[in-house]
Structure formats: structure tokens, C-alpha cells
C-alpha atoms as a PDB file:
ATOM      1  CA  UNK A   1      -9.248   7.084  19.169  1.00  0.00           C
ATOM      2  CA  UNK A   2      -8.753   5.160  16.293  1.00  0.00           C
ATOM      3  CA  UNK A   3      -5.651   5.114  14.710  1.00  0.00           C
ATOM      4  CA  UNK A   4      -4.952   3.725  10.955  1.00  0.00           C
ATOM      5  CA  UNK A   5      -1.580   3.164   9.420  1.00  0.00           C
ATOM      6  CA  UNK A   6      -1.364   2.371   5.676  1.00  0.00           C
ATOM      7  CA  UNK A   7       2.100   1.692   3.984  1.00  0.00           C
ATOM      8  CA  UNK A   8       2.464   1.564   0.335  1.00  0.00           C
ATOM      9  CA  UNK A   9       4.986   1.851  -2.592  1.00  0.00           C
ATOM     10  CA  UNK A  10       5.849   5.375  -3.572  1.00  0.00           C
ATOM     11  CA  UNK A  11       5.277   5.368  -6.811  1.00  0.00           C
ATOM     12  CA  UNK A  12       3.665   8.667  -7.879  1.00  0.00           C
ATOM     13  CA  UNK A  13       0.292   8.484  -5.786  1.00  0.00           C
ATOM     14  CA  UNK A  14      -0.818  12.221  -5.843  1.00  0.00           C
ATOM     15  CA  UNK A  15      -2.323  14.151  -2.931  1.00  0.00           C
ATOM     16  CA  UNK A  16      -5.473  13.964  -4.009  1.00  0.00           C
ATOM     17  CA  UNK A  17      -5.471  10.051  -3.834  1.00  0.00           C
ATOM     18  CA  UNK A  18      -3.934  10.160  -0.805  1.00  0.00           C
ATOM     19  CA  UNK A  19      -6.274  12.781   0.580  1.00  0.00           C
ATOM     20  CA  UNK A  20      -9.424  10.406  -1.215  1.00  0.00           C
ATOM     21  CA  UNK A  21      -7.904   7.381   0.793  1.00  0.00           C
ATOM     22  CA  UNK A  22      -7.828   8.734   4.426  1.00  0.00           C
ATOM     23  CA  UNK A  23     -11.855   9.932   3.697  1.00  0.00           C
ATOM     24  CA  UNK A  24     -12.747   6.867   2.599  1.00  0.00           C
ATOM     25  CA  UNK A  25     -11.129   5.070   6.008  1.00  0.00           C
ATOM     26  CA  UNK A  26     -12.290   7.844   7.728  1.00  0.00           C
ATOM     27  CA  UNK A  27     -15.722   7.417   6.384  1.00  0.00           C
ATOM     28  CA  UNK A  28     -15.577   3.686   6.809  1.00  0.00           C
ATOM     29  CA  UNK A  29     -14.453   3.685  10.489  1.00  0.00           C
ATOM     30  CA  UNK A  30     -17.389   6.242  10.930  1.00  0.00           C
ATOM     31  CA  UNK A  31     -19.900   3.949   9.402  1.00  0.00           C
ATOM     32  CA  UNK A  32     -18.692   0.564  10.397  1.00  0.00           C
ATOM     33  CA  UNK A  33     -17.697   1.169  13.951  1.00  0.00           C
ATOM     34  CA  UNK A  34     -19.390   4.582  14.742  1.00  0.00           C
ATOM     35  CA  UNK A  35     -16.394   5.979  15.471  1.00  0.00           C
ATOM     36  CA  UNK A  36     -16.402   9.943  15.421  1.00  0.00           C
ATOM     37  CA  UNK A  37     -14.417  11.063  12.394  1.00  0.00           C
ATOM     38  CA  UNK A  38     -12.683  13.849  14.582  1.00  0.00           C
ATOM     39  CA  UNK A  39     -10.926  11.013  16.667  1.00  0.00           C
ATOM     40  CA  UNK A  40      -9.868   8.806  13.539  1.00  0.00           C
ATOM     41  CA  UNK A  41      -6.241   9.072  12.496  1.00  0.00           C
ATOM     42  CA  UNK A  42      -4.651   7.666   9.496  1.00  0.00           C
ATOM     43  CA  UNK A  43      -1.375   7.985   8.616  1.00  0.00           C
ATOM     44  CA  UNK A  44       0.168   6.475   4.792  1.00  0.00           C
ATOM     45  CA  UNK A  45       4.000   6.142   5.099  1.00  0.00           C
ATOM     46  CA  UNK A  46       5.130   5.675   1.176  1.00  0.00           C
ATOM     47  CA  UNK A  47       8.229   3.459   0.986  1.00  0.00           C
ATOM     48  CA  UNK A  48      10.660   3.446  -1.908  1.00  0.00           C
ATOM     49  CA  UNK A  49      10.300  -0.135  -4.319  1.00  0.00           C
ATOM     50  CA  UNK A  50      14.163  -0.523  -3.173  1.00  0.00           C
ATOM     51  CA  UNK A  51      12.899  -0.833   0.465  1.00  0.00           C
ATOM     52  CA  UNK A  52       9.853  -3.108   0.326  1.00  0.00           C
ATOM     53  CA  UNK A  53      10.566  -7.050  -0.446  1.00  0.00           C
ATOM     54  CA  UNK A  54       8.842  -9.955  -0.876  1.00  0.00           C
ATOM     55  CA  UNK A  55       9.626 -13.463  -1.940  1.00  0.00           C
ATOM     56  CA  UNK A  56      13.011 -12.410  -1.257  1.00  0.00           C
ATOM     57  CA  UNK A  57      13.795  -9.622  -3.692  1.00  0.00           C
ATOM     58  CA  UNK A  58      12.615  -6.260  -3.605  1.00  0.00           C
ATOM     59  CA  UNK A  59       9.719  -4.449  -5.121  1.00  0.00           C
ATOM     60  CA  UNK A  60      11.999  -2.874  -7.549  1.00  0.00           C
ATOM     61  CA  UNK A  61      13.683  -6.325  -9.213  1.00  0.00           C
ATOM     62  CA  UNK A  62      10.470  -7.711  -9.576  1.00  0.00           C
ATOM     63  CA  UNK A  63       8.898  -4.706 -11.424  1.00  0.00           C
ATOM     64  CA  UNK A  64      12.007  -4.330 -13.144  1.00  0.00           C
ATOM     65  CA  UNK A  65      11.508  -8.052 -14.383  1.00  0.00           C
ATOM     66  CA  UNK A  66      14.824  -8.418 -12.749  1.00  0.00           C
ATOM     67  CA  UNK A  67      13.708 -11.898 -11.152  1.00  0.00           C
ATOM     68  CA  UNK A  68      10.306 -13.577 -11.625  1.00  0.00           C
ATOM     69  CA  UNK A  69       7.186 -12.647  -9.932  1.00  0.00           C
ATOM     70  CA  UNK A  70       7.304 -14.686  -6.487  1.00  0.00           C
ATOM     71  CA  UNK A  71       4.489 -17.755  -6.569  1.00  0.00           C
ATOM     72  CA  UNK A  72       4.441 -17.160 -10.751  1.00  0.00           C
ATOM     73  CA  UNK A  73       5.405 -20.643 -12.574  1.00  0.00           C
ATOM     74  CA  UNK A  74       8.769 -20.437 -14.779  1.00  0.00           C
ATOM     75  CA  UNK A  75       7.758 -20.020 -18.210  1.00  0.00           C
ATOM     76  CA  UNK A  76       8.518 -23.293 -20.645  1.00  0.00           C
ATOM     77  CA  UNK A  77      11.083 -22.964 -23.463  1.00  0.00           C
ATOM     78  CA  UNK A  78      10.227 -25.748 -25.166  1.00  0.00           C
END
């Protein structure tokens, strides 16, 4: 029984996306591994921007512009 667990930001996705997404895995798992679509599970778990991190400040500062974009070069002044 596969089972598929997708996290991502909640920033609006609709249910149809999210409804598109788990056919497409579903479809994917199906035609990849053969698995029987009425065994496949997927679940998407959408976490707030002030809960996800990365470089060491969260989602929300860096879309914010709050702090720069971690692995982005510092832009020049001169």
C-alpha cells in the first residue's frame, strides 16, 4: 500500500489543485510502479510560511524580503 506524504506552504492552493496533485501521484505510482490506484494514499499537510524555515529564517521573512534569499549573493552598493 503505497503511501505519499507531500508538505507544502499554505498559501492559497485551491481544492482543485490539490485534488489535480494526488491524481497525478496517483496516476504516476500506477504507471511507474504498477501499483493499484485503490491502495495509493497521499496525504498534503499545508504548513503556514511562519512554520517552515530554511537558511535559518522562515518562509515568511524571506518572502517578506525581511532577510535575503538564503544562497542569493548580497547585492553591491557601489
Amino acid at each position: 500500500m503505497p503511501f505519499v506524504s507531500i508538505r507544502i506552504t499554505r498559501e492559497g492552493n485551491t481544492a482543485e489543485q490539490k485534488a489535480q496533485v494526488i491524481r497525478e501521484v496517483t496516476e504516476t505510482l500506477e504507471r511507474v510502479l504498477h501499483k493499484p490506484p485503490e491502495w495509493t494514499h497521499v496525504v498534503i499537510e499545508e504548513v503556514d510560511t511562519d512554520n517552515w524555515g530554511f537558511g535559518g529564517h522562515t518562509t515568511t521573512a524571506v518572502r517578506q524580503g525581511l532577510v535575503p534569499m538564503p544562497g542569493s549573493q548580497p547585492k553591491n552598493s557601489g
